[in-house]
PDB file of N, CA and C in Angstrom:
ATOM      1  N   UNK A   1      61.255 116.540  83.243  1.00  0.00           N
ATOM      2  CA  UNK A   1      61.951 117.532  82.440  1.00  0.00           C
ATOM      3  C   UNK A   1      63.436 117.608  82.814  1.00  0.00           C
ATOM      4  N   UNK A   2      63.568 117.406  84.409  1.00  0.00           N
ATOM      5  CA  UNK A   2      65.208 117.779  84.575  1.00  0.00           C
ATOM      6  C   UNK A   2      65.847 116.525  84.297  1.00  0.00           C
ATOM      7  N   UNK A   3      65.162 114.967  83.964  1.00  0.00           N
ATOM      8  CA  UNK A   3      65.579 113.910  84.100  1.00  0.00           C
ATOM      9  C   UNK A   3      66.597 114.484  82.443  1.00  0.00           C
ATOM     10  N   UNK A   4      66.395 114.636  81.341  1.00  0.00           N
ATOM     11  CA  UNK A   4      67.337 115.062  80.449  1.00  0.00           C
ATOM     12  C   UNK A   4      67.423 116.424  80.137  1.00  0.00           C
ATOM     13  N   UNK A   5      68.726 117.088  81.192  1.00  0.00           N
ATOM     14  CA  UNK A   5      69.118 118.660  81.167  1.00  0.00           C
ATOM     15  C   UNK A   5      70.140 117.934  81.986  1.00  0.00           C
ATOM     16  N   UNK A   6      71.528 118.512  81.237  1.00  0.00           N
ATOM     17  CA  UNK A   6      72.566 118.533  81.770  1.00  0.00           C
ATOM     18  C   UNK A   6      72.695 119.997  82.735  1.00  0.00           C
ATOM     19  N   UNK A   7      73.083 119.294  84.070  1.00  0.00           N
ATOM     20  CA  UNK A   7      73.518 120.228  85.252  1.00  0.00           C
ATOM     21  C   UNK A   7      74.486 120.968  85.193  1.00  0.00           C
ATOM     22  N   UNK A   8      74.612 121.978  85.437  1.00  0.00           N
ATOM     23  CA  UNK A   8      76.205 122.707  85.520  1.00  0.00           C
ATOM     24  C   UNK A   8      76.851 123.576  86.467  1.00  0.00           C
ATOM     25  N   UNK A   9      77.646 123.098  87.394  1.00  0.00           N
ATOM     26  CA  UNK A   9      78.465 124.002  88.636  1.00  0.00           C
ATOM     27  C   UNK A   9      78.506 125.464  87.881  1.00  0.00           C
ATOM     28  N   UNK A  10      78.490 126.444  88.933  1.00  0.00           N
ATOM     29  CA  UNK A  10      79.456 127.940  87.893  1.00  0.00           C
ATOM     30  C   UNK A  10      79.977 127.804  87.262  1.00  0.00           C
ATOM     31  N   UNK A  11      81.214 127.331  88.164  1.00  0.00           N
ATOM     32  CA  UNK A  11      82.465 126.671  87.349  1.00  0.00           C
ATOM     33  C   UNK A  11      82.487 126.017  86.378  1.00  0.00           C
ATOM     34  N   UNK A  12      81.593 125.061  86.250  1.00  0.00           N
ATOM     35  CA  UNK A  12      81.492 124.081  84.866  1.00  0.00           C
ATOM     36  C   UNK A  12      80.765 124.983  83.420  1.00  0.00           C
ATOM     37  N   UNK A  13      79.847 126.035  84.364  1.00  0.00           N
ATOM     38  CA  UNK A  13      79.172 126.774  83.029  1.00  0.00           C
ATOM     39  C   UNK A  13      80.363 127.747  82.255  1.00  0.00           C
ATOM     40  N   UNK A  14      81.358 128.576  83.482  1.00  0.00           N
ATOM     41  CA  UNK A  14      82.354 129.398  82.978  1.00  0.00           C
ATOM     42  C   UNK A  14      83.283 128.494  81.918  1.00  0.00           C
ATOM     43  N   UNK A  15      83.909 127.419  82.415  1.00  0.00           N
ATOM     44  CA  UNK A  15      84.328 126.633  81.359  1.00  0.00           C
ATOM     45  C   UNK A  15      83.559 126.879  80.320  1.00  0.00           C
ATOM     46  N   UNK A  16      82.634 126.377  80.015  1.00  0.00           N
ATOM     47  CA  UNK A  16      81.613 126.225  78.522  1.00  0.00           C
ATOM     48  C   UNK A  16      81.513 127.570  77.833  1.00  0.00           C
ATOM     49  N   UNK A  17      81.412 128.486  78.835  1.00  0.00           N
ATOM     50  CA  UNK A  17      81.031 129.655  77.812  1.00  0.00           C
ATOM     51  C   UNK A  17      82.475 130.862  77.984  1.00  0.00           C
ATOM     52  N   UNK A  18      83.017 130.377  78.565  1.00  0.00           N
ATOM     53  CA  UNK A  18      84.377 130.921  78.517  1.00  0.00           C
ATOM     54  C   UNK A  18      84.520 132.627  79.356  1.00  0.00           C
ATOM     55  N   UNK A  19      83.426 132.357  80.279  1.00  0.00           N
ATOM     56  CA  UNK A  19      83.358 133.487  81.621  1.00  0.00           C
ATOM     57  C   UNK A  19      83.756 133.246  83.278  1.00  0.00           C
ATOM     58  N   UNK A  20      84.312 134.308  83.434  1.00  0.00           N
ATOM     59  CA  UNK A  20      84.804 133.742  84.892  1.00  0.00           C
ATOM     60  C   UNK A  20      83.733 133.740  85.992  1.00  0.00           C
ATOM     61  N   UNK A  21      83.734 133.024  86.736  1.00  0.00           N
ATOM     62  CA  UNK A  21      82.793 132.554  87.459  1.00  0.00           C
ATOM     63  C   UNK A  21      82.097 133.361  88.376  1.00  0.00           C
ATOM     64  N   UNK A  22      82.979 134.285  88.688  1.00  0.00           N
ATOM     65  CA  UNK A  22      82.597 135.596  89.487  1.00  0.00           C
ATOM     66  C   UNK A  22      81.352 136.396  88.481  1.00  0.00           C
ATOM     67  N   UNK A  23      81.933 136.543  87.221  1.00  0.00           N
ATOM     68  CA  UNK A  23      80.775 137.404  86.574  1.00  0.00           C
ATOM     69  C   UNK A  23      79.422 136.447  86.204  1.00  0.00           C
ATOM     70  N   UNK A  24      79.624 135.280  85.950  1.00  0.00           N
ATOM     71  CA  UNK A  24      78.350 134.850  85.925  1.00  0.00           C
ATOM     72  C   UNK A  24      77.336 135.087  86.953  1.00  0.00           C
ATOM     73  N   UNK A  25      77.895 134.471  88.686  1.00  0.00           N
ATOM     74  CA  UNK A  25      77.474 134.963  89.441  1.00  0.00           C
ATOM     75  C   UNK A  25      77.106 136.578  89.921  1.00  0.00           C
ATOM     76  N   UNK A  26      78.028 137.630  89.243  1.00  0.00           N
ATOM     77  CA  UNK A  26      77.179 138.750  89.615  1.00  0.00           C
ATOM     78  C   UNK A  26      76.701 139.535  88.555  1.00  0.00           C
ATOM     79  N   UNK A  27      76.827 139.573  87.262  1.00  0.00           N
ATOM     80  CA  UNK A  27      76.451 139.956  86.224  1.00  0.00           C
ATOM     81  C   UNK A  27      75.083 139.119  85.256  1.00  0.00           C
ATOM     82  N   UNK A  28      75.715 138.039  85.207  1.00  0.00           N
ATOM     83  CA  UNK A  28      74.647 137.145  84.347  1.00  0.00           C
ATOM     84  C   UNK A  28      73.308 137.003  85.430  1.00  0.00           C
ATOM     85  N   UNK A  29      73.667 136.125  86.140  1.00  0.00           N
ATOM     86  CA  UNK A  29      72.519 135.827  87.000  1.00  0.00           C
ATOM     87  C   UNK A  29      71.609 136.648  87.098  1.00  0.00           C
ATOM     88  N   UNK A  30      70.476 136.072  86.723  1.00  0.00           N
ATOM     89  CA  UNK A  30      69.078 137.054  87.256  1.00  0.00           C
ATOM     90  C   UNK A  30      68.984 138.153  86.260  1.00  0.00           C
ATOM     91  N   UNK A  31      69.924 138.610  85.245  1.00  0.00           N
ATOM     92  CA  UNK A  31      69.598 139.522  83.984  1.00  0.00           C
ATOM     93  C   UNK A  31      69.877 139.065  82.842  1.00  0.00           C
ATOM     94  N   UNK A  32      70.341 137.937  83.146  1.00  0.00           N
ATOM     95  CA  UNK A  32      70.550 137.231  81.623  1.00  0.00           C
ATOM     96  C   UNK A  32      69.929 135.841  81.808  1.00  0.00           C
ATOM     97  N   UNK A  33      70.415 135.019  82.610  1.00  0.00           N
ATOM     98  CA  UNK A  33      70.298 133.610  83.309  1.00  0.00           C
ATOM     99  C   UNK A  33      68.756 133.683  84.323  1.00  0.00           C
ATOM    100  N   UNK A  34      68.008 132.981  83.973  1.00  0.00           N
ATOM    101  CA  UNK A  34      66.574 133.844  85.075  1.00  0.00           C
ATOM    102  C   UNK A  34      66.529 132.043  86.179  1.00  0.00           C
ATOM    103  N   UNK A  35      66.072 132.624  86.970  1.00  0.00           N
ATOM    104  CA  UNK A  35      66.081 131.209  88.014  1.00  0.00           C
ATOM    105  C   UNK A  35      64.425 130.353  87.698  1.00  0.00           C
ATOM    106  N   UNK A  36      64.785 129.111  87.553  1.00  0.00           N
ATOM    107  CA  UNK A  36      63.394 128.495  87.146  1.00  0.00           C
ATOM    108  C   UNK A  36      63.592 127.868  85.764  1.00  0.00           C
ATOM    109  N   UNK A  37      64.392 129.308  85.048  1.00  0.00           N
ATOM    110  CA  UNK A  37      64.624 128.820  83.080  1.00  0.00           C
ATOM    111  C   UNK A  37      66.242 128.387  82.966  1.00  0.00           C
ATOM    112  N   UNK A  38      67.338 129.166  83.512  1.00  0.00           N
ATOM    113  CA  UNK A  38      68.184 128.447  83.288  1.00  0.00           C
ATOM    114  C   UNK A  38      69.019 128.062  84.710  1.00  0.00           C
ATOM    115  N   UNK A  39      68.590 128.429  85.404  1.00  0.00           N
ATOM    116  CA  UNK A  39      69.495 127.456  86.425  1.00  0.00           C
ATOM    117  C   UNK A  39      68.198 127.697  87.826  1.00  0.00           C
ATOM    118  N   UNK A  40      68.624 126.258  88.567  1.00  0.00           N
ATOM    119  CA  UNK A  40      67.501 126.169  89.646  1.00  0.00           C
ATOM    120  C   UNK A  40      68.606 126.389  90.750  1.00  0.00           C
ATOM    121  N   UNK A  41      67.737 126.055  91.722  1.00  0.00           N
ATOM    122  CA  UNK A  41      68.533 125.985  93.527  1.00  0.00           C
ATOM    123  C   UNK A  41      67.712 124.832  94.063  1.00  0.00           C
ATOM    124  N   UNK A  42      68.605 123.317  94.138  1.00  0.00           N
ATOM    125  CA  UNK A  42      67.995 122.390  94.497  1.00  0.00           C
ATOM    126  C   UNK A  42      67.742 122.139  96.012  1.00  0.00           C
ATOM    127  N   UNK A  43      66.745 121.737  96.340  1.00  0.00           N
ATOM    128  CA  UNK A  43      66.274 122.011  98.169  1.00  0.00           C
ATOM    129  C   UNK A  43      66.465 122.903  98.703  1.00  0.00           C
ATOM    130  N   UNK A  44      66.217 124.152  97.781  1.00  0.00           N
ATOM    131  CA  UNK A  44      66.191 125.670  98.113  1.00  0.00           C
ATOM    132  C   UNK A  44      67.559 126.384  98.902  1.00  0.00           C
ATOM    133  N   UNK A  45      68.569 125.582  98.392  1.00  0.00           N
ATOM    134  CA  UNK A  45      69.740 125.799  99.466  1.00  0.00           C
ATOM    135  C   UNK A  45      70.538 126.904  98.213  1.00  0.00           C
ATOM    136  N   UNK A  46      72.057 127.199  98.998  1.00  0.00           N
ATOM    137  CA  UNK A  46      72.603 128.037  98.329  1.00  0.00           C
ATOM    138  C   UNK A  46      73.654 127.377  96.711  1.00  0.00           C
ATOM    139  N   UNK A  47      73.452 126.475  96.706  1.00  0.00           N
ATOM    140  CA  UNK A  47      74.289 126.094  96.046  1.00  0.00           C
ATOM    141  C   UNK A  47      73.262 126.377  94.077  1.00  0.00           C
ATOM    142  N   UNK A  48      74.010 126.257  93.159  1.00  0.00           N
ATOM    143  CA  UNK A  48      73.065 127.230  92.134  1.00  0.00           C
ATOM    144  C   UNK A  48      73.761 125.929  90.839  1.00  0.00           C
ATOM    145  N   UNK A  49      72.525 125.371  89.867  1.00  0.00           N
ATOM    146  CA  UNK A  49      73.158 124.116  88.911  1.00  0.00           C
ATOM    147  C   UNK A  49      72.381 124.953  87.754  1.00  0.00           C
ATOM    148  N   UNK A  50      73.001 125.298  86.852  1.00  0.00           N
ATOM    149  CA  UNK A  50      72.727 125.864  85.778  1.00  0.00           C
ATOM    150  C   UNK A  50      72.062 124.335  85.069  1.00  0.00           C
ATOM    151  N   UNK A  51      71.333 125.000  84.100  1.00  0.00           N
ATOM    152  CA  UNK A  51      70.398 123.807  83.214  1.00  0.00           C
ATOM    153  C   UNK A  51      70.885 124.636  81.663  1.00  0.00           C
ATOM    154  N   UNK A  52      71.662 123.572  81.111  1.00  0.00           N
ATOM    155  CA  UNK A  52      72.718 123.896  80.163  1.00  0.00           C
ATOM    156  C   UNK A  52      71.916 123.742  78.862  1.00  0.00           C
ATOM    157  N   UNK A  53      71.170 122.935  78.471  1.00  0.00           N
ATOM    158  CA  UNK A  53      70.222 123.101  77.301  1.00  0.00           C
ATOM    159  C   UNK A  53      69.244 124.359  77.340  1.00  0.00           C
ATOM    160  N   UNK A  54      69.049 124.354  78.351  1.00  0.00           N
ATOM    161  CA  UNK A  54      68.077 125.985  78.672  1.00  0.00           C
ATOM    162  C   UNK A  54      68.816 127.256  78.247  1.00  0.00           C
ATOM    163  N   UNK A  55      69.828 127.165  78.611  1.00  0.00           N
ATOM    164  CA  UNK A  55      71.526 128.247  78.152  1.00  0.00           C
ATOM    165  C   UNK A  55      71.375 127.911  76.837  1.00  0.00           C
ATOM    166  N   UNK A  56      71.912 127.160  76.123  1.00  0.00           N
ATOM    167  CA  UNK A  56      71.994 126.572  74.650  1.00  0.00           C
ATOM    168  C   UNK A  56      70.947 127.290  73.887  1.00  0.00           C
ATOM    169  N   UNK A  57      69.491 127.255  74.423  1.00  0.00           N
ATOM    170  CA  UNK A  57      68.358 127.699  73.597  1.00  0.00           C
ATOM    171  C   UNK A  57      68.060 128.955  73.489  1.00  0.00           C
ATOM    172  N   UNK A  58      68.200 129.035  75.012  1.00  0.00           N
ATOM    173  CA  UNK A  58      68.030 130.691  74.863  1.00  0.00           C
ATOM    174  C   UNK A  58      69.111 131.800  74.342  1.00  0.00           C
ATOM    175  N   UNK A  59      70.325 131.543  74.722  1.00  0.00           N
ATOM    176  CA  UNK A  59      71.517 132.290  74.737  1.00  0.00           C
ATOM    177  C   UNK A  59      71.866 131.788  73.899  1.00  0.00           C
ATOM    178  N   UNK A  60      72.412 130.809  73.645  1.00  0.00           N
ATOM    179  CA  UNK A  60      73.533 130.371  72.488  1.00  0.00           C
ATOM    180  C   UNK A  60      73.207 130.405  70.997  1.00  0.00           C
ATOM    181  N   UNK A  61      71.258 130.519  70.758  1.00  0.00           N
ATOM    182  CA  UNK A  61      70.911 130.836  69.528  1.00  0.00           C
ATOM    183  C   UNK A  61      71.743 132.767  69.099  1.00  0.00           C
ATOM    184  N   UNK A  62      71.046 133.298  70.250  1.00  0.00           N
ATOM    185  CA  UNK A  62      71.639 134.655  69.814  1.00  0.00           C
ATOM    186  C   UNK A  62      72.868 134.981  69.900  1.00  0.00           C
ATOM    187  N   UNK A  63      74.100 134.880  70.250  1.00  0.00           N
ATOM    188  CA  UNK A  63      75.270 135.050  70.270  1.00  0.00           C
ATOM    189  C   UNK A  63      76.111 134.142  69.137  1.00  0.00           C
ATOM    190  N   UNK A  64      75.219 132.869  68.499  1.00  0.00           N
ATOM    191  CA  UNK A  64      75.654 132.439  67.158  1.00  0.00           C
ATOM    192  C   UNK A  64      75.718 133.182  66.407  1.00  0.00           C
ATOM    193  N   UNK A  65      74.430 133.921  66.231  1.00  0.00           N
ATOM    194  CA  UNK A  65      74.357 134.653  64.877  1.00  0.00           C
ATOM    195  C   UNK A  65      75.023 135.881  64.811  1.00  0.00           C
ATOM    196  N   UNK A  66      75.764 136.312  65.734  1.00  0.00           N
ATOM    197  CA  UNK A  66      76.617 137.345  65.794  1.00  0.00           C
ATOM    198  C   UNK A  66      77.218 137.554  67.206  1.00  0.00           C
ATOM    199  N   UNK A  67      78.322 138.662  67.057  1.00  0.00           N
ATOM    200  CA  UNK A  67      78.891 139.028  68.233  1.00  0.00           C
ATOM    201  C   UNK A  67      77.810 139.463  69.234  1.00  0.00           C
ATOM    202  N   UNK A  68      77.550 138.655  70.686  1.00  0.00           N
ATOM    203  CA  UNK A  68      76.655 139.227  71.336  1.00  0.00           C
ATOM    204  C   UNK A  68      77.373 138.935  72.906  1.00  0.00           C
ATOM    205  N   UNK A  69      77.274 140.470  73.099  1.00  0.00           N
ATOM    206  CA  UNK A  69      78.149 140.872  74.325  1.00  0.00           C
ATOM    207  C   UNK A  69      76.594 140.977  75.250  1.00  0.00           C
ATOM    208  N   UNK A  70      76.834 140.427  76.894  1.00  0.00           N
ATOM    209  CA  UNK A  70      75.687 140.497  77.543  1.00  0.00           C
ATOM    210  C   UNK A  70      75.999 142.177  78.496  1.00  0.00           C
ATOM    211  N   UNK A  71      74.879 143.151  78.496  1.00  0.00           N
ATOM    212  CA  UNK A  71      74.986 144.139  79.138  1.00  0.00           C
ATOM    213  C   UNK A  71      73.960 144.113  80.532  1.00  0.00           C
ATOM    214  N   UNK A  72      74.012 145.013  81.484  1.00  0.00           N
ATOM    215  CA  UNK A  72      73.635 145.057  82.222  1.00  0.00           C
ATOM    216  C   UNK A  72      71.598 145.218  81.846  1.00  0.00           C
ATOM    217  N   UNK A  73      71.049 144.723  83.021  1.00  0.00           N
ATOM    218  CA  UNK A  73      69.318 145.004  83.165  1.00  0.00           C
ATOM    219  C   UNK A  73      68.980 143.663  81.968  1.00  0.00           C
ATOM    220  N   UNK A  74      69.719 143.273  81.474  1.00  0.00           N
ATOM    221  CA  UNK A  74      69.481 141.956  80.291  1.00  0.00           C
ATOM    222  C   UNK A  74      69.848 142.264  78.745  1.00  0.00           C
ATOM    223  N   UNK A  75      69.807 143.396  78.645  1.00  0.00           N
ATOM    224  CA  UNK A  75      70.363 143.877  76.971  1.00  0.00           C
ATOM    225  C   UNK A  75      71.704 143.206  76.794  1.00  0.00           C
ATOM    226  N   UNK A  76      71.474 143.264  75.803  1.00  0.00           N
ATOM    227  CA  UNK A  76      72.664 142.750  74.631  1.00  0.00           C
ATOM    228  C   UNK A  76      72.954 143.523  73.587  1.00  0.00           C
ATOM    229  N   UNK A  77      74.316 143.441  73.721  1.00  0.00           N
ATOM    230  CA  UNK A  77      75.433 144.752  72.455  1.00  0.00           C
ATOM    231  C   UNK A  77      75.340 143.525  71.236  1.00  0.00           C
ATOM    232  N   UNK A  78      74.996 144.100  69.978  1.00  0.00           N
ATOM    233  CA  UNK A  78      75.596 143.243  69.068  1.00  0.00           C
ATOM    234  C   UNK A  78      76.755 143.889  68.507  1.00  0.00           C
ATOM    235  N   UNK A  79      77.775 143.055  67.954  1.00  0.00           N
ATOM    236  CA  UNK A  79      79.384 143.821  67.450  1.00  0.00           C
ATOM    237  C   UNK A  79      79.222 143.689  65.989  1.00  0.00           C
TER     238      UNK A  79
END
């Protein structure tokens, strides 16, 4: 399964979705981003590779179809 899923640093995910890296790490993670579905921890260490088609499917369907701001506990504002 991970053999085709593009990997992604913080950094590389903030690029893509146009968030700074700090909030992914303390906002997204774990209420939006769940560990297992969109990003793993390879050899259980600290370092964190987002799985960018997993993002795409889950997230990027709903924020197409409208303004979708991510809120805290996992909700989402639509605008």
């Amino acid at each position: 399964m991970l053999n085709d899923m593009t990997l992604l640093t913080t950094a590389e995910l903030a690029e893509r979705i146009k968030y700074d890296p700090r909030t992914i790490r303390e906002q997204l993670k774990d209420s939006v981003l769940h560990e297992g579905i969109h990003y793993i921890r390879p050899f259980g260490g600290r370092k964190i590779l987002f799985l960018w088609e997993a993002i795409q499917r889950d997230i990027g369907q709903e924020s197409s179809s409208s303004l979708a701001i991510p809120m805290t506990k996992g909700a989402v504002a639509h605008g």
